[in-house]
Protein backbone atom coordinates (compact mmCIF):
# COMPACT_ATOMS: atom_id res chain seq x y z
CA UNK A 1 91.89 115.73 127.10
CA UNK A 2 94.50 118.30 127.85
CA UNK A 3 97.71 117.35 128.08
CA UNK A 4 100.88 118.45 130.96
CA UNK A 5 104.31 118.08 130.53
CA UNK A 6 106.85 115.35 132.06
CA UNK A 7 107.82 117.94 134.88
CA UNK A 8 103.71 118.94 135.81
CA UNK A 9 103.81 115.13 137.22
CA UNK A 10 104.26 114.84 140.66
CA UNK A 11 107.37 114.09 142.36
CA UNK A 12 106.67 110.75 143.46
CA UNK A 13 105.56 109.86 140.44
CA UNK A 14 108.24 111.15 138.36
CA UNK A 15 110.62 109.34 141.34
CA UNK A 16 108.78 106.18 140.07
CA UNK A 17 109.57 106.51 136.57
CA UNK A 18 113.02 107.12 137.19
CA UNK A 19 113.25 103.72 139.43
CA UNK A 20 112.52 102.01 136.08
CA UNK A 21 114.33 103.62 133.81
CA UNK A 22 117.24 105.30 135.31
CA UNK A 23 117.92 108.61 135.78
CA UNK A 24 115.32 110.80 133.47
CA UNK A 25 117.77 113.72 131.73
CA UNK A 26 115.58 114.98 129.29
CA UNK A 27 111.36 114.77 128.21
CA UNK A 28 109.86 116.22 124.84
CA UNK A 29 106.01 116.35 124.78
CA UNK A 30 104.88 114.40 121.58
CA UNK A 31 102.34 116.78 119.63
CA UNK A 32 99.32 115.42 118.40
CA UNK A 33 96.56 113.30 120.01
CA UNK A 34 94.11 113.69 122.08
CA UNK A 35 93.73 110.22 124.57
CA UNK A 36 96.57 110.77 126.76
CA UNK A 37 97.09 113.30 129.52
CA UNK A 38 100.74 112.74 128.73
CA UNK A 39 103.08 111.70 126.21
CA UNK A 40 106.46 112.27 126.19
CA UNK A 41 109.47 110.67 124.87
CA UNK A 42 112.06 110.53 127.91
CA UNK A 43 115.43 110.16 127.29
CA UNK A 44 116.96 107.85 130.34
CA UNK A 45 120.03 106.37 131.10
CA UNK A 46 118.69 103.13 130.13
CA UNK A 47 117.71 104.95 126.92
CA UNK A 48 114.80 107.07 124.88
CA UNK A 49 111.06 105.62 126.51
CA UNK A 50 107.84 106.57 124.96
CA UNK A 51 105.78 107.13 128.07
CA UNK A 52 101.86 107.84 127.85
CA UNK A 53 99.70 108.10 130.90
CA UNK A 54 96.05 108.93 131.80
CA UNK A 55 94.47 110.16 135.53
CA UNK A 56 93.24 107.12 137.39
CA UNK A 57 89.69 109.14 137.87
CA UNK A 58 89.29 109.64 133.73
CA UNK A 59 86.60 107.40 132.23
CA UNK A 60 89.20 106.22 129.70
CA UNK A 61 91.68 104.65 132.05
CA UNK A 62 90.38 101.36 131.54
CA UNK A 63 91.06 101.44 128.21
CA UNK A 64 94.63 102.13 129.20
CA UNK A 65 94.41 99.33 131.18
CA UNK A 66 93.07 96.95 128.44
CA UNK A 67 96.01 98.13 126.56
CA UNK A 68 98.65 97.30 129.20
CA UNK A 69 97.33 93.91 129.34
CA UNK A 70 96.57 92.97 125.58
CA UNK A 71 100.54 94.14 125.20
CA UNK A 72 102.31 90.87 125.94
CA UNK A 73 100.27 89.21 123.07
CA UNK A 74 101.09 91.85 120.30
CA UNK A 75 103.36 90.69 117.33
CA UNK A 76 106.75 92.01 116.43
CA UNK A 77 105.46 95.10 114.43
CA UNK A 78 104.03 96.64 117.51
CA UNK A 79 105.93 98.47 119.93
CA UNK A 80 107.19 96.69 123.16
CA UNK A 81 105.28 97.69 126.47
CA UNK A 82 108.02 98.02 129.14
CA UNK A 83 106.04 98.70 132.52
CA UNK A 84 102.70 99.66 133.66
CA UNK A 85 102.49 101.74 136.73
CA UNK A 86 99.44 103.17 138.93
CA UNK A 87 100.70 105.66 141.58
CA UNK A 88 99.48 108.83 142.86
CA UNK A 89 96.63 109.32 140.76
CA UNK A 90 98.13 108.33 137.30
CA UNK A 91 98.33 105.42 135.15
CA UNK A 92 101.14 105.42 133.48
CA UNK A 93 102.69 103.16 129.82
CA UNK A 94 106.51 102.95 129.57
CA UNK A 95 107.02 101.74 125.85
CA UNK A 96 109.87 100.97 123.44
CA UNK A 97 109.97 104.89 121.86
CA UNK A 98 109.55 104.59 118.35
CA UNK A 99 111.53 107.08 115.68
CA UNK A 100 109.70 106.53 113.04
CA UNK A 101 106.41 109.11 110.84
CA UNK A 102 103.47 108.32 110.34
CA UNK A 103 102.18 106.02 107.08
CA UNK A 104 101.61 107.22 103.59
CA UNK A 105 99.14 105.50 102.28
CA UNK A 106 98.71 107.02 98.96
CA UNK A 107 98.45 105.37 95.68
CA UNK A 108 102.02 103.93 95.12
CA UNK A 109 103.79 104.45 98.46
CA UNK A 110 106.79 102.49 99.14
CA UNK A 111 105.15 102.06 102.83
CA UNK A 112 101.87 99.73 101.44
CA UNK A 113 104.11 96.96 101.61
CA UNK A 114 105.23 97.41 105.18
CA UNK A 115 102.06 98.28 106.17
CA UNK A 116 101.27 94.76 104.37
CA UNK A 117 103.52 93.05 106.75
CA UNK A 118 102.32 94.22 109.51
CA UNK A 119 98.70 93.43 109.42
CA UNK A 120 100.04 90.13 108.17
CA UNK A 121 101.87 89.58 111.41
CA UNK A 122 98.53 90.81 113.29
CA UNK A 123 96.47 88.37 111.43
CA UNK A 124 98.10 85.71 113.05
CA UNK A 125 97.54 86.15 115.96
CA UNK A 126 94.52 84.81 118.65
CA UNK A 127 92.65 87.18 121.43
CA UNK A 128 93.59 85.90 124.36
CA UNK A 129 90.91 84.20 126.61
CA UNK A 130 92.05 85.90 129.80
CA UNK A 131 91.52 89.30 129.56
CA UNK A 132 88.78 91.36 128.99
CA UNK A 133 88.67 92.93 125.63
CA UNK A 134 85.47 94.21 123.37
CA UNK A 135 83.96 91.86 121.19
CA UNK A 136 83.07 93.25 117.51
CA UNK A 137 79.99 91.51 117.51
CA UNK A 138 79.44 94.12 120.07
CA UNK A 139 80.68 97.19 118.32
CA UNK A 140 78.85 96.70 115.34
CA UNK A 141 75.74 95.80 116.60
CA UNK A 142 74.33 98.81 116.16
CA UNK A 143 75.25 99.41 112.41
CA UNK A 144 75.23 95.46 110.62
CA UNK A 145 72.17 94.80 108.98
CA UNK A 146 69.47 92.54 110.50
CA UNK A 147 70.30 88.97 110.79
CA UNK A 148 74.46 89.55 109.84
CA UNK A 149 76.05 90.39 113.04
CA UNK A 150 77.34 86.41 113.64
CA UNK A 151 79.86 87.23 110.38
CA UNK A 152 81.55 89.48 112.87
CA UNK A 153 82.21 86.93 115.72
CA UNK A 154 85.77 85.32 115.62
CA UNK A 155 88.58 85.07 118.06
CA UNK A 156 91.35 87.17 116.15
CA UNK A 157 92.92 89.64 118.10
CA UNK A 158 92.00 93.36 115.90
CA UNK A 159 92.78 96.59 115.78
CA UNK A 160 90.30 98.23 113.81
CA UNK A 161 92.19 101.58 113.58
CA UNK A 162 94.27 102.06 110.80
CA UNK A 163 94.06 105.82 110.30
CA UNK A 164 97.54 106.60 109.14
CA UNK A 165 98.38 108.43 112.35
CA UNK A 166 97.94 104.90 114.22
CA UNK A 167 101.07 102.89 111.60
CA UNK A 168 104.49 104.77 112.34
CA UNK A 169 107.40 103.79 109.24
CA UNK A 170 110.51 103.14 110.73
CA UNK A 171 113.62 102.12 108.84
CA UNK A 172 111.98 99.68 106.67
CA UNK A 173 109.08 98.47 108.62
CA UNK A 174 105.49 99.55 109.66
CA UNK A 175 105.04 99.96 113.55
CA UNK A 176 101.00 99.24 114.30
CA UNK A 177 100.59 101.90 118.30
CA UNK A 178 97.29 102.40 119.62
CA UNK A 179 96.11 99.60 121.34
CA UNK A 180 93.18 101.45 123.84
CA UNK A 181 90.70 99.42 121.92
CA UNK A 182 91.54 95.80 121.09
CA UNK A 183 89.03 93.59 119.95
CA UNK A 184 88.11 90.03 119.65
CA UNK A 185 86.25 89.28 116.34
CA UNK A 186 86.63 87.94 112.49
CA UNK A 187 90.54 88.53 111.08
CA UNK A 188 88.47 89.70 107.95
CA UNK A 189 87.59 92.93 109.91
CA UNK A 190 91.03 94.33 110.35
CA UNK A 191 91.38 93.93 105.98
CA UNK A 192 88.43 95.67 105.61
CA UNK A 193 89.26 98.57 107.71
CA UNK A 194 92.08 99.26 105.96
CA UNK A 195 91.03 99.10 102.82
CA UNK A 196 88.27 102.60 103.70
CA UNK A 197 91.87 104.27 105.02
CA UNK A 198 93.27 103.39 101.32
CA UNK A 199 90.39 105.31 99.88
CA UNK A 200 90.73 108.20 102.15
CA UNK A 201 94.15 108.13 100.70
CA UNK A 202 93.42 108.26 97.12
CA UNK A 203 92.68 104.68 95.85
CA UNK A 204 89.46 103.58 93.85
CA UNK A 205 87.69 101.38 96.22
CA UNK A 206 88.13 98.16 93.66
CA UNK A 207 91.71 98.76 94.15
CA UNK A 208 91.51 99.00 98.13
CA UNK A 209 89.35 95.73 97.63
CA UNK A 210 91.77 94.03 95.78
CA UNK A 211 94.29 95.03 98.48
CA UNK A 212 91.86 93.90 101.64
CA UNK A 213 92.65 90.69 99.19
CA UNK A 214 95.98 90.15 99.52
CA UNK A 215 94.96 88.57 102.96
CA UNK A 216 93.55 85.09 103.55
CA UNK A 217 91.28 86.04 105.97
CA UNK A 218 89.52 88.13 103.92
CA UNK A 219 89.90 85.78 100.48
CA UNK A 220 87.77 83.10 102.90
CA UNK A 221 85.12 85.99 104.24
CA UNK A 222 81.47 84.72 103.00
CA UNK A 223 80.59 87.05 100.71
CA UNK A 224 77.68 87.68 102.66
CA UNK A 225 79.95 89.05 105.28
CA UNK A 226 81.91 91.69 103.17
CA UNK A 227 78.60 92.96 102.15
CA UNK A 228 77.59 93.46 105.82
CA UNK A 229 80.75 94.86 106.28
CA UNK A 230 80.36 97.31 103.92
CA UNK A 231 76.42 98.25 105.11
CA UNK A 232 77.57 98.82 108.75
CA UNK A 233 80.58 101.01 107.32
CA UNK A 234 78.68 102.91 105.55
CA UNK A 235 75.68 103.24 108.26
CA UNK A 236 78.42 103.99 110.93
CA UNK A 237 80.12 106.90 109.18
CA UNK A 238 76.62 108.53 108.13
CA UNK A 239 76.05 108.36 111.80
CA UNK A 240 79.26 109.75 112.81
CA UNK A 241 78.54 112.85 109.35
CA UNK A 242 74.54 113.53 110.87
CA UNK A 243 76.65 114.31 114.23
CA UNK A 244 79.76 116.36 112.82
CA UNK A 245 79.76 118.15 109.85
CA UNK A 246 83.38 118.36 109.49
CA UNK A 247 84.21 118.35 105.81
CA UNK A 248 86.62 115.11 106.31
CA UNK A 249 84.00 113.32 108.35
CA UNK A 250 81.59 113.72 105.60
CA UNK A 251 84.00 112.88 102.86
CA UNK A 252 84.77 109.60 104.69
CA UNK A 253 81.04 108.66 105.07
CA UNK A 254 80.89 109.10 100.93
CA UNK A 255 83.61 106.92 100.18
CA UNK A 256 82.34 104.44 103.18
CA UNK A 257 78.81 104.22 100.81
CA UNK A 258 81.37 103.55 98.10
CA UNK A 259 82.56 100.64 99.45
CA UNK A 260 79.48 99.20 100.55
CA UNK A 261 78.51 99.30 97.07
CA UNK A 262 81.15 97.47 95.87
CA UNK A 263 81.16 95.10 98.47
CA UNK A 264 77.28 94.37 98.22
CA UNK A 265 77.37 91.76 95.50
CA UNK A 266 80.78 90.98 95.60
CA UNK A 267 83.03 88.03 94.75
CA UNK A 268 86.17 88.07 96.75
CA UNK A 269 88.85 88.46 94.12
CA UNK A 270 92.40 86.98 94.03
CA UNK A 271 94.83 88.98 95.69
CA UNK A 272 97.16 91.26 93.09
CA UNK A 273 101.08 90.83 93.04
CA UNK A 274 100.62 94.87 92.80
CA UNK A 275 97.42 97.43 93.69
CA UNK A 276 97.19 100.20 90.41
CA UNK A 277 98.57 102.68 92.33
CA UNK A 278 99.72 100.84 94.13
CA UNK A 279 83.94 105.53 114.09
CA UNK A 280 78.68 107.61 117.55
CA UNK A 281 80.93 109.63 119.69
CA UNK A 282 80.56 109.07 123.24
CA UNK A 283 81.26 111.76 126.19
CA UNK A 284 83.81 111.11 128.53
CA UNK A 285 81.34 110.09 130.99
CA UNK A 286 79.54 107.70 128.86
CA UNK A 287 82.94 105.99 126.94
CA UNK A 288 83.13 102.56 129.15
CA UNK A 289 79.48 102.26 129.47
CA UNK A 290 78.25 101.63 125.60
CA UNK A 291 80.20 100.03 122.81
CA UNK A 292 83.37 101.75 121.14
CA UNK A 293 83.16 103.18 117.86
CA UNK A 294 84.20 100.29 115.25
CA UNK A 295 86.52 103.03 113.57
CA UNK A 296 88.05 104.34 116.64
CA UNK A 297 86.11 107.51 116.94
């Protein structure tokens, strides 16, 4: 999606923005990305916003909207949602702006433990019934093996996501952003996620298990379940390698058989007071009319 600047919106709507936040003195266009056509921090006289806004004509908008409304019921360690507006042909996200870089998950990082905390704080907290989210029995239909998709089903309120880029360290805590695709399913599922980022980053998958571990959730997963985990992981990222050979796409669907391999016959181990060392695309036309990606993608 291409992206314009704070001053390519149109009067009006930059006139709305301001009758929320105060006159609008400055706007720097956040690199990166590629779901929002903006993003900009704005610095107001009510202070720096992080505002993010789609068309109201592009396919993805309702999962803008999905994030506006799963907002309220985030934890601490996610960035406040100030206003939602709709005017003029954009939907746009006023947010609590967010100093902060993105994670380093590699073997050792000071920012595990924050990260840590802030899936803890996730963990405890339940979908809510009133809005419409994706289930995960629904995203990983397609890839759990035969006769395993009811381990996925739970009411825990997910992210899925946990590519570095989507955990911002600030001070000395781990900020979780990208909400577009909240789901409703096992807690288990968020652990597991996680632990295929730690292995993109460096760590043997037994330690990334043994991390996944530090988490009840995933201590109390049927072993069954962690092995379907794994198998859907593993078919998903093949999937997503057969369809893009980009060199990082296929290293991730290596270490994803990695982990299903460990997970197969596993026993869920007790969590460590220390670690050693511690995703099919759709087109823009077809994204809210078939399941999203389990890894994001």
């Amino acid at each position: 999606m291409s992206r314009i600047h704070f001053e390519q919106l149109p009067a009006d709507v930059r006139q709305a923005v301001a009758d929320k936040t105060g006159a609008v003195h400055q706007a720097v266009t956040a690199p990166g990305g590629m779901n929002s056509g903006i993003a900009s921090v704005i610095d107001t006289d009510s202070g720096p916003v992080f505002l993010k806004g789609i068309p109201t004509d592009h396919p993805q908008v309702r999962a803008q909207h999905r994030e506006a409304a799963v907002a309220p019921h985030l934890p601490a360690s996610c960035p406040r949602l100030y206003w939602h507006l709709e005017l003029n042909g954009w939907s746009l996200l006023g947010y609590e702006a967010v100093d902060g870089r993105h994670a380093d998950y590699a073997p050792g990082s000071p920012d595990l433990p924050l990260v840590e905390a802030a899936l803890t704080d996730l963990q405890g907290i339940t979908a809510p019934p009133d809005i419409e989210i994706k289930q995960a029995v629904d995203r990983w239909a397609e890839y759990a093996p035969h006769g395993t998709l009811h381990h996925f089903d739970g009411d825990a309120l997910l992210h899925t996501d946990f590519a570095p880029d989507n955990v911002l360290i600030t001070g000395e805590r781990a900020r979780l952003i990208d909400w577009a695709w909240p789901t409703r399913g096992a807690a288990w599922i968020d652990p597991g996620a996680l632990a295929l980022r730690l292995m993109e980053a460096g760590h043997p998958a037994e330690d990334a298990i043994d991390f996944a571990a530090r988490f009840p959730s995933w201590r109390q997963a049927p072993p069954e379940a962690l092995a379907a985990f794994g198998a859907a992981t593993a078919v998903l990222w093949r999937e997503i390698a057969e369809q893009d050979d980009a060199e990082w796409k296929r290293t991730m669907a290596e270490r994803a058989a990695v982990l299903a391999e460990h997970l197969r016959d596993v026993t869920v181990p007790r969590p460590l007071e220390s670690v050693r060392g511690t995703g099919r695309r759709r087109s823009a036309a077809s994204e809210e009319t078939r399941p999203r990606r389990p890894c994001g993608t």
